[in-house]
Protein backbone atom coordinates (compact mmCIF):
# COMPACT_ATOMS: atom_id res chain seq x y z
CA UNK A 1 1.00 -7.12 75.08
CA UNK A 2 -1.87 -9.38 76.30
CA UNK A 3 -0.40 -9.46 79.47
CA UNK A 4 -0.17 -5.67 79.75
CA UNK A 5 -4.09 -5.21 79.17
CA UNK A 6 -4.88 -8.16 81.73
CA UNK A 7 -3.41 -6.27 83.85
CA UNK A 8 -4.34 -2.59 83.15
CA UNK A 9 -8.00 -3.88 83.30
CA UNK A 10 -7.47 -6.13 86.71
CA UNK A 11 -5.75 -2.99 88.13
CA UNK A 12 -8.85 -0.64 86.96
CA UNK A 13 -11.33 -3.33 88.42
CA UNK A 14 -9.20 -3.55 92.09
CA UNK A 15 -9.11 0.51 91.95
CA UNK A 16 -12.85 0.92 90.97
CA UNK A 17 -14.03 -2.10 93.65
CA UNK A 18 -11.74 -0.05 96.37
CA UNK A 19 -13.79 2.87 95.77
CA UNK A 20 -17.11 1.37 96.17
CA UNK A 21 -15.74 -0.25 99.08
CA UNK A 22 -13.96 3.23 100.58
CA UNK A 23 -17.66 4.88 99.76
CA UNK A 24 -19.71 2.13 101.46
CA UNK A 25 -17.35 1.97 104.72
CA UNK A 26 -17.10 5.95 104.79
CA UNK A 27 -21.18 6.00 105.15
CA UNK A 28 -21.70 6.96 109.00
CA UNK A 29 -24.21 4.12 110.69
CA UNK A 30 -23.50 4.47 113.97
CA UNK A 31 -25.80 5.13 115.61
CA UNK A 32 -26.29 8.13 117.80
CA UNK A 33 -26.85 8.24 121.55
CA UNK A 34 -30.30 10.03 122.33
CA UNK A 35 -30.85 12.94 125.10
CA UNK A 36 -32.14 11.34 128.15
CA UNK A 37 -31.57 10.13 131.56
CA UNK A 38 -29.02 6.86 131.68
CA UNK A 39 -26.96 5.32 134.55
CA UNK A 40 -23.29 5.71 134.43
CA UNK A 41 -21.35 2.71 135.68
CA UNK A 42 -17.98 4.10 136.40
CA UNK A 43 -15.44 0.90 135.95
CA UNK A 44 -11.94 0.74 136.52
CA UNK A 45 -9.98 1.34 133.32
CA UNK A 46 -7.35 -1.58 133.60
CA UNK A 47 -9.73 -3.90 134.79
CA UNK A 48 -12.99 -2.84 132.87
CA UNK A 49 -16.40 -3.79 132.66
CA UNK A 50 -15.16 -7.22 133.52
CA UNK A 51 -14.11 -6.70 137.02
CA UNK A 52 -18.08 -4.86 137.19
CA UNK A 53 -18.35 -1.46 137.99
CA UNK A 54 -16.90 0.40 140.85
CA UNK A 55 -19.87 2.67 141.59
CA UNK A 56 -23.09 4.19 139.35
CA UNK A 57 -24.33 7.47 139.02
CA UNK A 58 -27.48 8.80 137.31
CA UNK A 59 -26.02 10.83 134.57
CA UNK A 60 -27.64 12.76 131.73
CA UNK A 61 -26.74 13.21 127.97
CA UNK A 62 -27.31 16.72 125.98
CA UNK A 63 -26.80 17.26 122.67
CA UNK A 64 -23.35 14.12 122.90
CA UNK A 65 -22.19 15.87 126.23
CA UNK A 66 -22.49 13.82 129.37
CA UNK A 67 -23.66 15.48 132.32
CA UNK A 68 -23.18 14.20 135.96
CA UNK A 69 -25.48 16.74 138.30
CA UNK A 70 -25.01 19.85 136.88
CA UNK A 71 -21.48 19.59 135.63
CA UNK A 72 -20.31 18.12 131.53
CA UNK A 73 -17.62 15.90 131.96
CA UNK A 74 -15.16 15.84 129.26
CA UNK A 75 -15.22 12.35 127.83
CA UNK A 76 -15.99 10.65 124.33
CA UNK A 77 -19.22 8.36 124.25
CA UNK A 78 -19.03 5.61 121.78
CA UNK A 79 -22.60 4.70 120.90
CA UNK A 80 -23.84 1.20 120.81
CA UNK A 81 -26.56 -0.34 119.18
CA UNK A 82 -27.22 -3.75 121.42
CA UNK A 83 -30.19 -5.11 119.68
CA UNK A 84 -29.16 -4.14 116.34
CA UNK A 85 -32.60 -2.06 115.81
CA UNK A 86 -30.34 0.83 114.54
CA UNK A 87 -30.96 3.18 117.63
CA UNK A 88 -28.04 3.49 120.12
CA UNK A 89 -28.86 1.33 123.59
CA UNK A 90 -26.13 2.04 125.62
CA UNK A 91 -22.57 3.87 125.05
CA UNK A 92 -18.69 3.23 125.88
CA UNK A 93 -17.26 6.21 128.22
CA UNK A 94 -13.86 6.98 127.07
CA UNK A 95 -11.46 9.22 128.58
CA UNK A 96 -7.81 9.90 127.28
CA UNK A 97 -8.13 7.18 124.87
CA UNK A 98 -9.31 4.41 127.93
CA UNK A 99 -12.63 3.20 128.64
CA UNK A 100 -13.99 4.03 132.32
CA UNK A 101 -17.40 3.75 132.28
CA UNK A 102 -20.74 2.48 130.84
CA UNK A 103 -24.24 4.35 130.16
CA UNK A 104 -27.10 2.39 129.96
């Protein structure tokens, strides 16, 4: 019976400590790119930033859309804080799940 309440209460413990933990890792800190001017550095998506970029453009972000000239184009931007101050330096360009480009 000992046993049994060992581990009814180790169980609880595990459940309530996965909670916290779900709550704290569910909190959104990313940080968010700002509207402004950036430069896009278009890579190649099998060889990436690594083989540098193939071109750059001066691109703009609105409201999360990235906007080459006048037209949106239709990727994700993963935000990235570089210098850890909590604002977003730069971002990832993904499109259709690869990465093909850079703003900073």
């Amino acid at each position: 019976m000992k046993n049994a309440i060992k581990a009814t209460v180790v169980a609880a413990g595990i459940a309530a400590a996965g909670l916290l933990g779900a709550g704290a890792a569910s909190a959104d800190t990313t940080p968010t790119l700002a509207d402004g001017n950036y430069t896009l550095d278009i890579v190649h998506p099998i060889g990436g930033a690594l083989a540098g970029p193939l071109t750059s453009v001066s691109a703009t972000v609105t409201d999360g859309r990235l906007y080459v000239g006048p037209a949106e184009v239709p990727v994700t931007l993963q935000p990235s804080d570089d210098d850890g101050d909590g604002v977003a330096d730069s971002a990832i360009v993904l499109f259709g799940g690869s990465t093909w480009g850079q703003l900073r």
